[in-house]
Protein backbone atom coordinates (compact mmCIF):
# COMPACT_ATOMS: atom_id res chain seq x y z
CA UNK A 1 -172.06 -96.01 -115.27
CA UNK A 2 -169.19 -95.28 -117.06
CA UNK A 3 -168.48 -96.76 -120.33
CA UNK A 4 -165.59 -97.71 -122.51
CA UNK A 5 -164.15 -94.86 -124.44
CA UNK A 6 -162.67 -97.23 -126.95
CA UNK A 7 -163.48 -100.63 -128.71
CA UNK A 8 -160.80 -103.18 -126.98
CA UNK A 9 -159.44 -105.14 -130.16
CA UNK A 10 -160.08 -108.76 -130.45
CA UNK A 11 -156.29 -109.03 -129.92
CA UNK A 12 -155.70 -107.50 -126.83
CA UNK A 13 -158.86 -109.18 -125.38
CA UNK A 14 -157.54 -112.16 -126.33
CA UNK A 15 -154.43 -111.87 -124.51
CA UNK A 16 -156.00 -111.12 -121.55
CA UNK A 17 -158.59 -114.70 -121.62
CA UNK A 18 -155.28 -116.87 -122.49
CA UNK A 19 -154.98 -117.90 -118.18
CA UNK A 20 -158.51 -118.73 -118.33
CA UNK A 21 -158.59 -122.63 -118.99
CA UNK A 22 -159.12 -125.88 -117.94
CA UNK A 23 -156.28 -127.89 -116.87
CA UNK A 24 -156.32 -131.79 -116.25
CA UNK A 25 -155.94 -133.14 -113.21
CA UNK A 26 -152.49 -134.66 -111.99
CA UNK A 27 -153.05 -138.12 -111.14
CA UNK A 28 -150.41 -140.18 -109.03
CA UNK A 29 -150.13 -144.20 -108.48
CA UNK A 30 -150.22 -145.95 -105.72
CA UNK A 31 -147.55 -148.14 -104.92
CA UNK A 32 -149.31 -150.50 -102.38
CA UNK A 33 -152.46 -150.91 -104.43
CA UNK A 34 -151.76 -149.68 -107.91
CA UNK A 35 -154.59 -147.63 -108.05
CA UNK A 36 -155.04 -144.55 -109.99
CA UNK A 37 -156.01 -141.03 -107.93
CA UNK A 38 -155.62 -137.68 -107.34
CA UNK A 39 -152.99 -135.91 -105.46
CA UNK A 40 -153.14 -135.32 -102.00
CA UNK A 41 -156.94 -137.13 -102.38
CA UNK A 42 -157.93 -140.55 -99.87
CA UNK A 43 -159.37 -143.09 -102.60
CA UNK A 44 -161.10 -146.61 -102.05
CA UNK A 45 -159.63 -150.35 -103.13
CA UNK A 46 -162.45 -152.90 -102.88
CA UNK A 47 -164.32 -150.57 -100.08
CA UNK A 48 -161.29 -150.18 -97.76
CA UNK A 49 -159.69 -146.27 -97.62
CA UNK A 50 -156.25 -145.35 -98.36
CA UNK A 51 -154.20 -142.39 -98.14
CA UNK A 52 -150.49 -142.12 -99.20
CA UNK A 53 -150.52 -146.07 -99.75
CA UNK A 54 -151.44 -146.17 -96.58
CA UNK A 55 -154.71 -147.94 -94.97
CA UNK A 56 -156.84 -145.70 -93.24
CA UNK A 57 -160.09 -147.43 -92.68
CA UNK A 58 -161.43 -151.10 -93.39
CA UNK A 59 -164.74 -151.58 -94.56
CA UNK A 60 -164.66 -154.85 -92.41
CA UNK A 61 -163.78 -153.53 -89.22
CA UNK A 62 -167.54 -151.90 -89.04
């Protein structure tokens, strides 16, 4: 296998790893509910299903 010819510097192996990190989440709120969630993610209110404010399935209609 081949190997390096030279030590990489802490510097420029640094610079490399600086893209490699977490980043939060972006949340949105709903404006029918008020509820906290992801983007472009269905979340439940009180067991019924939304999706862009929007209700998508009741837990009472089963």
């Amino acid at each position: 296998m081949a190997h390096p010819k030279r030590k990489i510097s802490r510097t420029r192996r640094d610079k490399r790893r600086t893209h490699k990190k977490l980043t939060s989440p972006q949340l949105a709120t709903c404006p029918t509910t008020g509820e906290v969630h992801r983007y472009h993610r269905a979340y439940y209110v009180d067991g019924a299903l939304y999706y862009k404010g929007k209700l998508v399935h009741d837990a009472e209609i089963d």
